[in-house]
C-alpha atoms as a PDB file:
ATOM      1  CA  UNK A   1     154.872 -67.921 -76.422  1.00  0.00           C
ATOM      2  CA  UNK A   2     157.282 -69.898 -74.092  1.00  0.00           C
ATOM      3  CA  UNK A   3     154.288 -72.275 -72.975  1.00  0.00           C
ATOM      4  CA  UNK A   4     152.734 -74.371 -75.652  1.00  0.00           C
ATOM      5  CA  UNK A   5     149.028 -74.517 -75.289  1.00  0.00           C
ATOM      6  CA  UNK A   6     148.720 -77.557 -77.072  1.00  0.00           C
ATOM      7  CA  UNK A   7     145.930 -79.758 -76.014  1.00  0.00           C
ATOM      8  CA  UNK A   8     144.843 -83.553 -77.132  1.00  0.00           C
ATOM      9  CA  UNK A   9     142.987 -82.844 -80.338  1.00  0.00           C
ATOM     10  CA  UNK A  10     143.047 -79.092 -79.805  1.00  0.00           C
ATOM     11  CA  UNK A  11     143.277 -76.986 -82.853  1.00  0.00           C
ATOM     12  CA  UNK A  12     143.571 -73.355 -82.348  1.00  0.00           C
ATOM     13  CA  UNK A  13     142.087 -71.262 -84.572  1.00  0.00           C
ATOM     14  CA  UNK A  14     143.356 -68.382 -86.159  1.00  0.00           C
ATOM     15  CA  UNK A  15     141.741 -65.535 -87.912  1.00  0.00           C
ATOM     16  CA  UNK A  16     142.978 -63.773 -91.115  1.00  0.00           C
ATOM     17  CA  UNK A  17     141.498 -60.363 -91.355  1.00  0.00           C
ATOM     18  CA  UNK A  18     141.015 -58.321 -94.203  1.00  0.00           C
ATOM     19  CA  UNK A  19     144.108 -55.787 -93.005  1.00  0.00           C
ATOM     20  CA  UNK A  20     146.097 -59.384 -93.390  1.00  0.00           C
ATOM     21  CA  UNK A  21     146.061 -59.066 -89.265  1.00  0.00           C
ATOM     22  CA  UNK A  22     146.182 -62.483 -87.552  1.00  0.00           C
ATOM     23  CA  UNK A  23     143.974 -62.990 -84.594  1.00  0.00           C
ATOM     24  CA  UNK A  24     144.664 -66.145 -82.270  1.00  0.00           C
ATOM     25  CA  UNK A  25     140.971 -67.200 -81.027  1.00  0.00           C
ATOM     26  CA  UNK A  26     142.288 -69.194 -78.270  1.00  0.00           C
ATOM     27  CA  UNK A  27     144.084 -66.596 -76.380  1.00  0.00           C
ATOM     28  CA  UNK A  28     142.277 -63.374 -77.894  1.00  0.00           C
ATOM     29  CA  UNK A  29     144.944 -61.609 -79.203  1.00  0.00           C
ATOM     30  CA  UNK A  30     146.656 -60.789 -82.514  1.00  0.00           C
ATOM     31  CA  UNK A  31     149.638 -62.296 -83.532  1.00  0.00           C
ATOM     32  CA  UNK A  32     152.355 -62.539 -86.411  1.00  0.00           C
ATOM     33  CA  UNK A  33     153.890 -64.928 -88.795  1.00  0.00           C
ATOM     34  CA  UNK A  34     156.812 -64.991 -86.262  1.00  0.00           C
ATOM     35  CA  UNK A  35     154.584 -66.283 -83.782  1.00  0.00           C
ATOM     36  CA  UNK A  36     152.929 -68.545 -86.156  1.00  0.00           C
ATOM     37  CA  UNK A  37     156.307 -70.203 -86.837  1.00  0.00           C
ATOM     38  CA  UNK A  38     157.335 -70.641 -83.053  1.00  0.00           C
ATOM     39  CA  UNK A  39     153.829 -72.108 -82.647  1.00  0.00           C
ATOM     40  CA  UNK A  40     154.782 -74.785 -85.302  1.00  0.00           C
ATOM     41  CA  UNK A  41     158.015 -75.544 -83.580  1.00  0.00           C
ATOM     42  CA  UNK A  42     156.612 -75.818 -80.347  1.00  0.00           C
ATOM     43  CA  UNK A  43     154.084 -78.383 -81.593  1.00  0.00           C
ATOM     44  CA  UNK A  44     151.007 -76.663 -81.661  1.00  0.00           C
ATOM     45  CA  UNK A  45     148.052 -77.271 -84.535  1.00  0.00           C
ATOM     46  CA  UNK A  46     146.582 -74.205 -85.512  1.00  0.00           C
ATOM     47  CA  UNK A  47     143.994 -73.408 -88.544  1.00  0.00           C
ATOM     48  CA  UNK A  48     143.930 -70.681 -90.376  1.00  0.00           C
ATOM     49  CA  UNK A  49     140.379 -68.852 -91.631  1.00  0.00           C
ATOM     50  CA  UNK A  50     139.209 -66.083 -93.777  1.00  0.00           C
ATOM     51  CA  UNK A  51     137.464 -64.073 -91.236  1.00  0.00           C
ATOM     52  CA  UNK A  52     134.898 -62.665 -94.022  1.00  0.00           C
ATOM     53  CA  UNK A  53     134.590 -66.184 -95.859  1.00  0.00           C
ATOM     54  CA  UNK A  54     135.589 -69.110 -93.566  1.00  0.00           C
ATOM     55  CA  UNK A  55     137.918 -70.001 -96.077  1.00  0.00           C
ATOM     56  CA  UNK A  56     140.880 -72.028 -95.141  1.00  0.00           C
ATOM     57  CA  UNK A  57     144.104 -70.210 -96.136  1.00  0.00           C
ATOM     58  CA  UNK A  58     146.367 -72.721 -93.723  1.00  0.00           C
ATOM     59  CA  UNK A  59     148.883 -73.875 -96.587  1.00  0.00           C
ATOM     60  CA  UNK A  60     149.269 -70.383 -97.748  1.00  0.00           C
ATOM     61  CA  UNK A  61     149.845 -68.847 -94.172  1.00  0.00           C
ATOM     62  CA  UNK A  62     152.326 -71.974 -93.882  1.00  0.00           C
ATOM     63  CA  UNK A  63     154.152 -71.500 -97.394  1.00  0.00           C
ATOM     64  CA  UNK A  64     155.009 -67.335 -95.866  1.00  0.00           C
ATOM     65  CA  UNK A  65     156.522 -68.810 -92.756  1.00  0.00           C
ATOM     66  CA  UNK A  66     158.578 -70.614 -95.022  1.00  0.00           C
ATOM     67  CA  UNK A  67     159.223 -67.584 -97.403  1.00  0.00           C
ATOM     68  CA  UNK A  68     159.889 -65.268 -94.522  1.00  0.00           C
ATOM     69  CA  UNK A  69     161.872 -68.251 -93.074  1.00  0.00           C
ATOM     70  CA  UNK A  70     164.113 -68.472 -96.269  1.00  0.00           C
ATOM     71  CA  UNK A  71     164.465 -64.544 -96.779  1.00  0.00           C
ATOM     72  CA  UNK A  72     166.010 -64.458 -92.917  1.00  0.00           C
ATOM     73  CA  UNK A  73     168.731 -66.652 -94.631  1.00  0.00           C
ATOM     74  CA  UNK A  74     167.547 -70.161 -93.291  1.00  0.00           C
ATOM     75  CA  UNK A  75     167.853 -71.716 -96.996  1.00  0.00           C
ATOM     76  CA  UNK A  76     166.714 -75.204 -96.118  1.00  0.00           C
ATOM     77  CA  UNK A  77     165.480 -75.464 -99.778  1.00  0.00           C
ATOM     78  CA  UNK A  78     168.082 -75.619-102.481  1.00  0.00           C
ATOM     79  CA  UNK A  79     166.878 -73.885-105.476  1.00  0.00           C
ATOM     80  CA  UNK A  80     167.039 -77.348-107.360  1.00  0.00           C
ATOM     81  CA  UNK A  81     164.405 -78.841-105.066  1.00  0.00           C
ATOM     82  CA  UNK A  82     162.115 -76.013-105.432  1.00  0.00           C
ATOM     83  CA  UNK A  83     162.555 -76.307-109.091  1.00  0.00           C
ATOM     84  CA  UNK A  84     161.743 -80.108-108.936  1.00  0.00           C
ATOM     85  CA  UNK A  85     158.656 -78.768-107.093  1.00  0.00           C
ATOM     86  CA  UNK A  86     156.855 -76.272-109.270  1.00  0.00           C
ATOM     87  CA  UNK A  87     157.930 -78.222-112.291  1.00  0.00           C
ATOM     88  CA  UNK A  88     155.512 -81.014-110.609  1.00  0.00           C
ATOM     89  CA  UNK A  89     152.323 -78.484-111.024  1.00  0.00           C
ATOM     90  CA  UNK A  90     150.260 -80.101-113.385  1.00  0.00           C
ATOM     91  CA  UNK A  91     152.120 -83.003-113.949  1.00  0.00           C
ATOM     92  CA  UNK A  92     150.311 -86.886-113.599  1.00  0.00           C
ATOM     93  CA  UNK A  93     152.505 -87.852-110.818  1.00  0.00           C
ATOM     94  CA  UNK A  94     151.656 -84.153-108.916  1.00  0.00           C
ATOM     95  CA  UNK A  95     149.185 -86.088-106.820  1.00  0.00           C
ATOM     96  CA  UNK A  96     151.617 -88.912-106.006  1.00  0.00           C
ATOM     97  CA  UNK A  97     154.029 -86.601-104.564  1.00  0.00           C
ATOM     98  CA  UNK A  98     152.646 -84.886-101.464  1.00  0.00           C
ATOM     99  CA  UNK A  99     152.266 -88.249 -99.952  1.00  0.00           C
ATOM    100  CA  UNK A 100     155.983 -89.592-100.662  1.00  0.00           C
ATOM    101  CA  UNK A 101     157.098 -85.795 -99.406  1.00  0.00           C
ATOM    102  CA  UNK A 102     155.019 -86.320 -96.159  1.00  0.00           C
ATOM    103  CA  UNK A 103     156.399 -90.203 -95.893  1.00  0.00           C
ATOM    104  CA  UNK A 104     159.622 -88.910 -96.802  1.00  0.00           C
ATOM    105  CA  UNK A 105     159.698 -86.202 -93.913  1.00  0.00           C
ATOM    106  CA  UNK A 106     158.068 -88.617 -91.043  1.00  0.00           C
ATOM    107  CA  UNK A 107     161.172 -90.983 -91.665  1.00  0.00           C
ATOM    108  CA  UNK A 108     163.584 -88.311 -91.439  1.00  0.00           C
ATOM    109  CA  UNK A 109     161.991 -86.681 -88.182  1.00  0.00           C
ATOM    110  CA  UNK A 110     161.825 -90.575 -87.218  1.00  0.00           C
ATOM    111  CA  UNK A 111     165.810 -90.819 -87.465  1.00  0.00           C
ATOM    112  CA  UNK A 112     166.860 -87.407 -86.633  1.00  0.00           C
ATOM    113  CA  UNK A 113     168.362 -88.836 -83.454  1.00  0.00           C
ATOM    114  CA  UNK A 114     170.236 -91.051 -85.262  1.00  0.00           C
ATOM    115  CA  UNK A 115     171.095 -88.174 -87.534  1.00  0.00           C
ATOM    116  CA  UNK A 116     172.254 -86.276 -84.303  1.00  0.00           C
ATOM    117  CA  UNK A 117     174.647 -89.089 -83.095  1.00  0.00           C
ATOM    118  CA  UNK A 118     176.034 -89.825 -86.679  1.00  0.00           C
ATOM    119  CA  UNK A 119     176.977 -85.782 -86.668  1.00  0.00           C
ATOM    120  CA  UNK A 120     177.991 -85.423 -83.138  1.00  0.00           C
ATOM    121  CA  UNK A 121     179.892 -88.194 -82.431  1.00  0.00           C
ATOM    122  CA  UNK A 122     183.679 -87.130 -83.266  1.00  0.00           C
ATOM    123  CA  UNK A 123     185.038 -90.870 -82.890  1.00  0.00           C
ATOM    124  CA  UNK A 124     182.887 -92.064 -85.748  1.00  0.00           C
ATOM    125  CA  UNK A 125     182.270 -88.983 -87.890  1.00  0.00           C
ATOM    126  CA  UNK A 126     180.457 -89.784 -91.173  1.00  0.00           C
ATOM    127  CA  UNK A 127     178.107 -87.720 -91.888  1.00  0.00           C
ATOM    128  CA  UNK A 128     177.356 -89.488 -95.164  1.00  0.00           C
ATOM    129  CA  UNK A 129     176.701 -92.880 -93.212  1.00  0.00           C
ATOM    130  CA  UNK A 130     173.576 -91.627 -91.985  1.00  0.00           C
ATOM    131  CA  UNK A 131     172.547 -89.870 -94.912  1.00  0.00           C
ATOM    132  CA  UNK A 132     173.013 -92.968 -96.679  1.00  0.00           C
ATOM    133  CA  UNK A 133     170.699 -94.894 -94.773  1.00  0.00           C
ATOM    134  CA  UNK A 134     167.765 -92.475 -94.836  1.00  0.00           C
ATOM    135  CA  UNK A 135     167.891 -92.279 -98.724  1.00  0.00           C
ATOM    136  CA  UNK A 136     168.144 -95.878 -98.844  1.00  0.00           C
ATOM    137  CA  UNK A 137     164.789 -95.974 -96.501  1.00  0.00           C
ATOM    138  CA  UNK A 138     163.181 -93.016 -99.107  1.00  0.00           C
ATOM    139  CA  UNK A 139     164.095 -94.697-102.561  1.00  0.00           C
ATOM    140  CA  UNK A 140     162.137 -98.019-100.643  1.00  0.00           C
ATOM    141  CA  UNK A 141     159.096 -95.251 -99.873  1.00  0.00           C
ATOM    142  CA  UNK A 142     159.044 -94.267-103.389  1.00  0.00           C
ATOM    143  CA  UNK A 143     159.366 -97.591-105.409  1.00  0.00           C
ATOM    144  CA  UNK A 144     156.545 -98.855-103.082  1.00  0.00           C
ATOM    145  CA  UNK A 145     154.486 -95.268-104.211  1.00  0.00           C
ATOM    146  CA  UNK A 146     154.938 -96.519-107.663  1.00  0.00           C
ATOM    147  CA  UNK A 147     153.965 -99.963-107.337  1.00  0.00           C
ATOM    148  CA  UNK A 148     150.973 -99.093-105.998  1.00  0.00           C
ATOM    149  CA  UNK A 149     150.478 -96.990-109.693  1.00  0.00           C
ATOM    150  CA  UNK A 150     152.081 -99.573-111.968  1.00  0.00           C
ATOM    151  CA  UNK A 151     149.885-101.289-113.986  1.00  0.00           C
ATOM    152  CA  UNK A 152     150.943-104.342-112.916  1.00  0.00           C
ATOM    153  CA  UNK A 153     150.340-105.486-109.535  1.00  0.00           C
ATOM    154  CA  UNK A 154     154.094-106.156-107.767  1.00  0.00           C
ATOM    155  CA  UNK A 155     153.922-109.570-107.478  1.00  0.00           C
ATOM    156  CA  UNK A 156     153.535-109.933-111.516  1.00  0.00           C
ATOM    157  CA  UNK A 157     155.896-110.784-114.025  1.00  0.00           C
ATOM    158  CA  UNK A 158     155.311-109.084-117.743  1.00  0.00           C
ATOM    159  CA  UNK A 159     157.829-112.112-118.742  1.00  0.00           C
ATOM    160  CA  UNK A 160     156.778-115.731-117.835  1.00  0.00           C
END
């Protein structure tokens, strides 16, 4: 796995078998969720199918890495977040949040540099400066997710 084999607009393709065996199409061999997960970090898109029915089962194969991920001791995900999550299951604004996670997530990745100087720089260490900024940047995503529900357009005024 120490060369990525990602390609422009290459998606491997990996096969879920029956005997939950996971067979990577582009090199012909099986592989694991461990590889899976080293695949992600390294950059490369990869599929996942239901060898019998074609079926996609990506997000599942995605949430294990995660699960295996978490069980190794890598808790990323306070319990309160997860929480948050499953409590959103069924709930109006469900569909709103996938797309202010994902926006949420690209801004981070966009500042983790920033985030990297802020925490490794000893002359100005504050942590919480950086921090600050990003959830200033998120609670800006979100109130401009909700505008775009509210049923008043943003420019309107209930009072005039």
């Amino acid at each position: 796995m120490a060369v990525a084999r990602k390609k422009e607009n290459s998606v491997v393709t990996i096969k879920k078998y029956a005997n939950r065996r996971l067979y990577d199409t582009s090199k012909s061999s099986y592989v694991t969720l461990e590889d899976l997960c080293q695949m992600v970090k390294q950059g490369v898109d990869f599929t996942v199918i239901d060898a019998k029915t074609g079926d996609d089962l990506t997000r599942s194969v995605l949430t294990q890495i995660i699960f295996e991920q978490e069980s190794k001791g890598y808790n990323l995900l306070p319990i309160s977040f997860l929480r948050q999550i499953i409590s959103f299951y069924g709930d109006n604004l469900g569909a709103v949040l996938p797309s202010y996670l994902e926006n949420t997530m690209n801004n981070f990745i966009q500042n983790q540099d920033k985030m990297r100087n802020y925490m490794g720089g000893f002359e100005e260490f504050s942590p919480f400066k950086g921090l600050e900024e990003i959830s200033k940047q998120n609670m800006e995503i979100f109130e401009k997710t909700m505008n775009m529900f509210s049923p008043f357009g943003p420019d309107d005024k209930k009072d005039k």
